[in-house]
C-alpha atoms as a PDB file:
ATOM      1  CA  UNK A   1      24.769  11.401 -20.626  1.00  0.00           C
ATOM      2  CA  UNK A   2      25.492   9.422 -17.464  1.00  0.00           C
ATOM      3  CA  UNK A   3      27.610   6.841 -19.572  1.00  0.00           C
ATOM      4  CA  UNK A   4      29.338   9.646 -20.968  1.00  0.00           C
ATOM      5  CA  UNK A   5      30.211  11.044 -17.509  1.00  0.00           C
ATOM      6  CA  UNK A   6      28.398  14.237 -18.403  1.00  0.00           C
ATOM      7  CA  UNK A   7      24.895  12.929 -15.962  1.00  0.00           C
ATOM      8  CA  UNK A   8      24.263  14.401 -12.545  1.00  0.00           C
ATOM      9  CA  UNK A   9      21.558  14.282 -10.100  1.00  0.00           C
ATOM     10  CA  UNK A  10      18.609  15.255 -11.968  1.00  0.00           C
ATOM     11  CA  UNK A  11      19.284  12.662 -14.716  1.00  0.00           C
ATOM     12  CA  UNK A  12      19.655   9.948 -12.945  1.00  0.00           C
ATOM     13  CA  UNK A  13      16.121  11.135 -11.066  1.00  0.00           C
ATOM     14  CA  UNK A  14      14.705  11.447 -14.468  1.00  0.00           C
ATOM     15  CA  UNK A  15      16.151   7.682 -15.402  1.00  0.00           C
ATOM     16  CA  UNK A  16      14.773   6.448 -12.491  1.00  0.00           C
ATOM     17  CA  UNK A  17      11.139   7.758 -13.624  1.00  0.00           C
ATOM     18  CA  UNK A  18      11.486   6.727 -16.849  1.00  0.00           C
ATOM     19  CA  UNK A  19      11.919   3.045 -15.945  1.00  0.00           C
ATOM     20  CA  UNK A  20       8.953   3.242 -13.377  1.00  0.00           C
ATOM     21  CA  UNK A  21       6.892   4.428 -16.211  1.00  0.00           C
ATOM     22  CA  UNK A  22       7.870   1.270 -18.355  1.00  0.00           C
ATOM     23  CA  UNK A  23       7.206  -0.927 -15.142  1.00  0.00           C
ATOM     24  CA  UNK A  24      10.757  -1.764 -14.911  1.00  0.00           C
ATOM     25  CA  UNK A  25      10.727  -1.127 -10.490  1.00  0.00           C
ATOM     26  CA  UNK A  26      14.312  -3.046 -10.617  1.00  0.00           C
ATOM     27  CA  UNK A  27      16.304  -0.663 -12.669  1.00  0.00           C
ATOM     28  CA  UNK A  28      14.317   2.145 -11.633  1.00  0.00           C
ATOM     29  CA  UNK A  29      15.334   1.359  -7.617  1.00  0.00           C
ATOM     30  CA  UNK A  30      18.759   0.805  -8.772  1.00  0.00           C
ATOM     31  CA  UNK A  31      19.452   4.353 -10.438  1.00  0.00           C
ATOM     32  CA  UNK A  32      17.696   5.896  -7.494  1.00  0.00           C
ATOM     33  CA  UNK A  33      19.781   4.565  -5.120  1.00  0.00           C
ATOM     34  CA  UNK A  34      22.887   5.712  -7.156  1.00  0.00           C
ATOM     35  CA  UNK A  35      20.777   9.277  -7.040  1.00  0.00           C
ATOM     36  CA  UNK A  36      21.055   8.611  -3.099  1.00  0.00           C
ATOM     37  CA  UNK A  37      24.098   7.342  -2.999  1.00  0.00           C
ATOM     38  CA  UNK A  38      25.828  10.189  -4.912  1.00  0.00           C
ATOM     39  CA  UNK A  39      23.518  13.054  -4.250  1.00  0.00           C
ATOM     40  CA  UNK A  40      22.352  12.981  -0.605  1.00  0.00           C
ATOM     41  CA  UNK A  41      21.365  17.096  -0.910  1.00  0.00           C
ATOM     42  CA  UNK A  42      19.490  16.821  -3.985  1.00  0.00           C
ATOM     43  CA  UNK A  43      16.783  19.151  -3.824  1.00  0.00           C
ATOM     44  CA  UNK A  44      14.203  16.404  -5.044  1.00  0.00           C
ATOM     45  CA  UNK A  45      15.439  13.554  -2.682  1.00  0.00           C
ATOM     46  CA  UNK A  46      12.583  12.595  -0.641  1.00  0.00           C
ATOM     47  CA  UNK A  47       9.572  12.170  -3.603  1.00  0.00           C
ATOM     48  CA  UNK A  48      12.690  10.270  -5.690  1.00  0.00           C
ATOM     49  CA  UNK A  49      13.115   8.041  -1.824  1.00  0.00           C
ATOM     50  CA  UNK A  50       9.713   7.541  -1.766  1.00  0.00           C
ATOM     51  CA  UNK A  51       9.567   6.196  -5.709  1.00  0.00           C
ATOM     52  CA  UNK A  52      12.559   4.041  -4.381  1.00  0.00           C
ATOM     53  CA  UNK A  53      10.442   2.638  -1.986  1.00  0.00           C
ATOM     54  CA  UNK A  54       7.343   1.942  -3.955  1.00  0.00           C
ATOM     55  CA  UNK A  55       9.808   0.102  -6.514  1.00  0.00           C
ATOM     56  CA  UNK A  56      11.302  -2.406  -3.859  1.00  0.00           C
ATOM     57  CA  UNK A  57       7.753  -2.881  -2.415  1.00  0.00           C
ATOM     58  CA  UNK A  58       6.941  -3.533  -6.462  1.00  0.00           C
ATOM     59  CA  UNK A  59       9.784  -5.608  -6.700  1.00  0.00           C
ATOM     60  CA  UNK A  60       9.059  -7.558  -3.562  1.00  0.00           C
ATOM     61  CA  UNK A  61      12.478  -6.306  -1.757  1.00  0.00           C
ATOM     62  CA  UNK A  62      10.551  -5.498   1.373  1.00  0.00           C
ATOM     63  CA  UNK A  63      13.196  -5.891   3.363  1.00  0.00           C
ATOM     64  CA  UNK A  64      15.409  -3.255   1.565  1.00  0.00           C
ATOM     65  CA  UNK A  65      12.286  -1.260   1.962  1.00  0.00           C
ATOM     66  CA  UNK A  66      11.389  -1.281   5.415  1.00  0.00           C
ATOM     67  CA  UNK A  67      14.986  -0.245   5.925  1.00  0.00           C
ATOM     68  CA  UNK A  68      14.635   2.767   3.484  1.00  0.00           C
ATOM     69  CA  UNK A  69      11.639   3.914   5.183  1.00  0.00           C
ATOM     70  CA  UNK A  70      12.857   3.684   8.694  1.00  0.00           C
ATOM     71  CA  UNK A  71      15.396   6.242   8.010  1.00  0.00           C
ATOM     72  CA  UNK A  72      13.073   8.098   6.135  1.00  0.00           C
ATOM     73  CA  UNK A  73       9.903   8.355   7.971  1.00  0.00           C
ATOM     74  CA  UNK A  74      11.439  10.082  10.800  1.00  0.00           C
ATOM     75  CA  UNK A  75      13.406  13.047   8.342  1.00  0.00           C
ATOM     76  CA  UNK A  76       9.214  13.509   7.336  1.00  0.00           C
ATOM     77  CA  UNK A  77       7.081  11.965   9.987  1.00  0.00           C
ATOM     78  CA  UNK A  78       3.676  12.737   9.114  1.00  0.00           C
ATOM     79  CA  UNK A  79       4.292  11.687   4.880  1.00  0.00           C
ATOM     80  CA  UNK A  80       1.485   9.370   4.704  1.00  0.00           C
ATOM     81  CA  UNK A  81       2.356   8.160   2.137  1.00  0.00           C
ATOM     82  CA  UNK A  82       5.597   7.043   3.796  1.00  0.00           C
ATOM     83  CA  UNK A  83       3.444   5.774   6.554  1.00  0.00           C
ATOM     84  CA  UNK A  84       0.790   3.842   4.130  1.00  0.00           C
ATOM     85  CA  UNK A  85       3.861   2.138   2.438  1.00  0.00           C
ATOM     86  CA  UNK A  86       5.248   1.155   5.693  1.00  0.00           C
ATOM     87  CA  UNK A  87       1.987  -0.398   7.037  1.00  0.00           C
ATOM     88  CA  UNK A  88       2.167  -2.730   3.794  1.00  0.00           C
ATOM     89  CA  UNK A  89       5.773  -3.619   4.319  1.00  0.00           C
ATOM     90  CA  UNK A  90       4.720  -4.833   8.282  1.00  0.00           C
ATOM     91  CA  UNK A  91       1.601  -6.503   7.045  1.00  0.00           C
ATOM     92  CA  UNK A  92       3.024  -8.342   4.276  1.00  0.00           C
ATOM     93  CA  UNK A  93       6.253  -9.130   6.500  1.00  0.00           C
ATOM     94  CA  UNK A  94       3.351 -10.667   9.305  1.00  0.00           C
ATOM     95  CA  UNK A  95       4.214  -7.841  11.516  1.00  0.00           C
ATOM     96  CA  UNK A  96      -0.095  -7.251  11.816  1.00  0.00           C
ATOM     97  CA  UNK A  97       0.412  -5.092  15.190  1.00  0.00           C
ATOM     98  CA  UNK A  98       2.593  -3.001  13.866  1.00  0.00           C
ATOM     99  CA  UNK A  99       0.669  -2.475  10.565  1.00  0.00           C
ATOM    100  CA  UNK A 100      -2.471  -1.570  13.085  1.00  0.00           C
ATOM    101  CA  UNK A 101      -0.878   1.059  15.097  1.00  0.00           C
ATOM    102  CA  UNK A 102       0.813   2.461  11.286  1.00  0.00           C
ATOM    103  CA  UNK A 103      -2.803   2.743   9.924  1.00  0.00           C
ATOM    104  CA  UNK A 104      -4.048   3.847  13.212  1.00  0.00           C
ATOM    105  CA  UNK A 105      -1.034   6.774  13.241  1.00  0.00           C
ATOM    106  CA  UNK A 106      -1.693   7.721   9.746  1.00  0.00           C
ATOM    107  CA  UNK A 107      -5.535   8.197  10.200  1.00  0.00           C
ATOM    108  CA  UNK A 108      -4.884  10.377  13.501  1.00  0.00           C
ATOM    109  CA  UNK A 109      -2.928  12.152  10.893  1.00  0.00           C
ATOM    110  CA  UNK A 110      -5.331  12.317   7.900  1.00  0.00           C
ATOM    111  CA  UNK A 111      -9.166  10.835   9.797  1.00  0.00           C
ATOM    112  CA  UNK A 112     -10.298  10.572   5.542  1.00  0.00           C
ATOM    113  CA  UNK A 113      -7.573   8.923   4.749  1.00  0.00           C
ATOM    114  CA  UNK A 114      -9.619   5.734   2.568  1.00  0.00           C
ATOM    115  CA  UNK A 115      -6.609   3.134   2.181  1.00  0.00           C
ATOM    116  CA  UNK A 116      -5.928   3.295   5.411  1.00  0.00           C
ATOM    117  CA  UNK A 117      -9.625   2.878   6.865  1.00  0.00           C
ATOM    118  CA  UNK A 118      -9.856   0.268   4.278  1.00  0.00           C
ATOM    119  CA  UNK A 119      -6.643  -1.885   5.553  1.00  0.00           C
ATOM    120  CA  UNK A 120      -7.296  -0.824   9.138  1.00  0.00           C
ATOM    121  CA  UNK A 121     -11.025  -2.162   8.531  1.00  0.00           C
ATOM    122  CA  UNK A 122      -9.468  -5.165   6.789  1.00  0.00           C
ATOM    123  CA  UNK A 123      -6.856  -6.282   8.981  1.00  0.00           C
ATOM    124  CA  UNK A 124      -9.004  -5.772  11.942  1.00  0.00           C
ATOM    125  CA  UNK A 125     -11.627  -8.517  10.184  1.00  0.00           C
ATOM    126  CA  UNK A 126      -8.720 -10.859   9.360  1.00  0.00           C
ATOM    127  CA  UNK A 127      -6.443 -10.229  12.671  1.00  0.00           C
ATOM    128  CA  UNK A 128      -8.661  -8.746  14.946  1.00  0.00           C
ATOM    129  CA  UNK A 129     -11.167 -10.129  17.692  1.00  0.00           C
ATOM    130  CA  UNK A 130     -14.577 -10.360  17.828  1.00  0.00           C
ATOM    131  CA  UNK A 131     -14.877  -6.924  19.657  1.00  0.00           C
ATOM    132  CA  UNK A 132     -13.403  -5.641  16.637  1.00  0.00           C
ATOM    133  CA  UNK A 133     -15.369  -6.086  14.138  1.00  0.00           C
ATOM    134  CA  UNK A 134     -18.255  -2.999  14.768  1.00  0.00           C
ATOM    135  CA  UNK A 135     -14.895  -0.858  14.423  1.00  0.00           C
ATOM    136  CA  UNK A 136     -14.053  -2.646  10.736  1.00  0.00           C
ATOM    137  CA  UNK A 137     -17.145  -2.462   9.638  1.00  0.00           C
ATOM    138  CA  UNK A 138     -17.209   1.288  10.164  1.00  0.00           C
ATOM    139  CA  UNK A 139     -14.240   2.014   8.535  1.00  0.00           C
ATOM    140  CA  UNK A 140     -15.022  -0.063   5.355  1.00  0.00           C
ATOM    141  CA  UNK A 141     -18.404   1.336   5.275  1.00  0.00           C
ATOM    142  CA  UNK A 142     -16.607   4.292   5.144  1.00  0.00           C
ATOM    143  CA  UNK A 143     -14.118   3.871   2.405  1.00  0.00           C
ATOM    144  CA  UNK A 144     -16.904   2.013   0.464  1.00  0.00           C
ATOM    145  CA  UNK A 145     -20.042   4.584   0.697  1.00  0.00           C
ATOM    146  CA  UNK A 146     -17.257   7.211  -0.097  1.00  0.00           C
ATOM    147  CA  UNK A 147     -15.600   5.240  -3.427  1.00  0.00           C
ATOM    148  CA  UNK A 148     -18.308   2.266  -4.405  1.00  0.00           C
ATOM    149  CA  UNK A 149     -16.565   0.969  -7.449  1.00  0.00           C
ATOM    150  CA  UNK A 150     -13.194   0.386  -5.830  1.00  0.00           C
ATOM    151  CA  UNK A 151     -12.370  -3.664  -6.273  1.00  0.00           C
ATOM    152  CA  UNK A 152      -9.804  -3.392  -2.828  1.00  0.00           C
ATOM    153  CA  UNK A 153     -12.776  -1.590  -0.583  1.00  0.00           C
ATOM    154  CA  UNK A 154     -15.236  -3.793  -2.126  1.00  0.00           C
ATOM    155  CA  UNK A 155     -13.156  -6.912  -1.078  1.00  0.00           C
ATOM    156  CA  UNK A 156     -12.577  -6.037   2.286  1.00  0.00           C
ATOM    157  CA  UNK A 157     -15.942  -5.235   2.456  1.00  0.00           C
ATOM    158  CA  UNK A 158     -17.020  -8.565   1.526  1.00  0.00           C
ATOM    159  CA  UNK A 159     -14.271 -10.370   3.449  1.00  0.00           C
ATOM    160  CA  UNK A 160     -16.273  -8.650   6.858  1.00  0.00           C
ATOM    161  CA  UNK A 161     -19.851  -9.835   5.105  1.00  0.00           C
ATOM    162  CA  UNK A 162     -18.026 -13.198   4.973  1.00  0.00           C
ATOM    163  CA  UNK A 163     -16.928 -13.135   8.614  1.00  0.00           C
ATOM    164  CA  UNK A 164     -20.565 -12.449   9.723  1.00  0.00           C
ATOM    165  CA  UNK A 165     -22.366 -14.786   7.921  1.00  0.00           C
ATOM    166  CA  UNK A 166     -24.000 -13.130   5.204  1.00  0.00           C
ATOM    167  CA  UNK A 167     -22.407 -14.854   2.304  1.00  0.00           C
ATOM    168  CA  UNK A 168     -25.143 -13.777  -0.093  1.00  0.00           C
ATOM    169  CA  UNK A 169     -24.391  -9.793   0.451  1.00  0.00           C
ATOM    170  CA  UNK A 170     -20.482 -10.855   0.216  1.00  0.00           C
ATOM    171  CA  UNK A 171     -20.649 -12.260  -2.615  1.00  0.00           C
ATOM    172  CA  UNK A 172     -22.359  -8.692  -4.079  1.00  0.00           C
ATOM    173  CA  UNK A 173     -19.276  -7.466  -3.151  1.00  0.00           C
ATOM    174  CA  UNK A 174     -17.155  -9.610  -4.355  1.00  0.00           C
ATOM    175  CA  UNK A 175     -18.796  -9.891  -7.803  1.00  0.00           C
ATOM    176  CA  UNK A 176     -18.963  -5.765  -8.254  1.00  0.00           C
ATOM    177  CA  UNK A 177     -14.908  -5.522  -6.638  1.00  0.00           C
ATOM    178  CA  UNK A 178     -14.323  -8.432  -9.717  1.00  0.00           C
ATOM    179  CA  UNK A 179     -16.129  -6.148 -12.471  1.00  0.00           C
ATOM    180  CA  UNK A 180     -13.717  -3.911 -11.817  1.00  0.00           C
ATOM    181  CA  UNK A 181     -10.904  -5.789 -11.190  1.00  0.00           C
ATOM    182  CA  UNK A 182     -11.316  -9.194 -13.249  1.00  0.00           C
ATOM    183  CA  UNK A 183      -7.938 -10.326 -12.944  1.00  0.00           C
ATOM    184  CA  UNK A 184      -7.548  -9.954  -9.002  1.00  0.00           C
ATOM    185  CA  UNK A 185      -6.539 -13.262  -7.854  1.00  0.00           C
ATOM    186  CA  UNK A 186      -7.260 -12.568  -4.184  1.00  0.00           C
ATOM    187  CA  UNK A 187     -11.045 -11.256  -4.656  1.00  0.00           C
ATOM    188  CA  UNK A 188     -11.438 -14.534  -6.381  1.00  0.00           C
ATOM    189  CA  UNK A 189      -9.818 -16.350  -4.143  1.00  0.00           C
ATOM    190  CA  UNK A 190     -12.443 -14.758  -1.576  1.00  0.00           C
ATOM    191  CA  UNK A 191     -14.846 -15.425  -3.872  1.00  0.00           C
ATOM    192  CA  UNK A 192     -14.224 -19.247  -3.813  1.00  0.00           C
ATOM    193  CA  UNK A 193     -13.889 -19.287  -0.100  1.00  0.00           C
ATOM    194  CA  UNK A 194     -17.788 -18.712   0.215  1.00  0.00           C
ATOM    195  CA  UNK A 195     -18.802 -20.643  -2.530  1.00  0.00           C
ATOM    196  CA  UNK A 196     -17.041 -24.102  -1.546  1.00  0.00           C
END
């Protein structure tokens, strides 16, 4: 329909979740945009903005991304999911303070909200002081007594045990995140790190 002229807004929204579901984040971001581009009223706009910005994040076009969700975020400024992808954007683009005060924002927000006490918790391990670390471990105690199979808690979890000394309880956690997760190349990677 769209090559035939005959598409409008709510099939190029529907192309554009079609080739997320088929894990195809390039072509998926690029219809959406022309959605954007074409349709700034559509009714469904923001949730088919926020797929956008998952797919760039996907895609590793976290540039394009951050600049999507800076003029997002502030048409819905407590979306925390907006928020969450944001605070991956500034901690993958090294921009760790920023990523801090994000997670902090989003949990003054949503206080149960577990992947941000989890990256907060993390972040705070691997970025933070010394002072910081009773803080961490709270929040990953948290996210970890509240979902005890998940391989990303479990990690950051044992990246703190790590920190502190206790390799033998971080490696626990690393082994139970890997049951779950066997191909993660960063909880093994963590793994290694206490075993060398």
């Amino acid at each position: 329909m769209i090559q035939d002229g005959r598409g409008g807004p709510i099939e190029l929204h529907e192309l554009g979740l079609c080739y997320y579901l088929i894990d195809n984040c390039r072509s998926s971001a690029m219809y959406l945009k022309e959605l954007a581009d074409k349709y700034p009223d559509y009714v469904e706009i923001a949730p088919a903005q926020a797929l956008r910005v998952y797919c760039l994040i996907q895609d590793g076009e976290l540039l394009e991304a951050d600049i999507l969700l800076k003029e997002r975020i502030p048409k819905d400024p407590t979306n925390t999911s907006l928020l969450g992808m944001l605070a991956h954007v500034q901690e993958r683009t090294h921009r760790i303070d920023e990523a801090l005060a994000t997670h902090r924002r989003i949990l003054a927000m949503d206080p149960e909200n577990l992947n941000s006490k989890n990256s907060l918790g993390y972040l705070l391990v691997t970025h933070g002081k010394a002072a910081d670390l009773p803080q961490a471990f709270a929040h990953l105690r948290d996210a970890v007594s509240r979902k005890p199979d998940h391989p990303a808690y479990l990690d950051s979890l044992g990246v703190l045990l790590a920190k502190q000394g206790e390799k033998e309880r971080a490696k626990k956690a690393f082994l139970k995140a890997l049951r779950r997760a066997p191909e993660n190349a960063e909880i093994l990677d963590h793994l290694k790190d206490i075993i060398d």
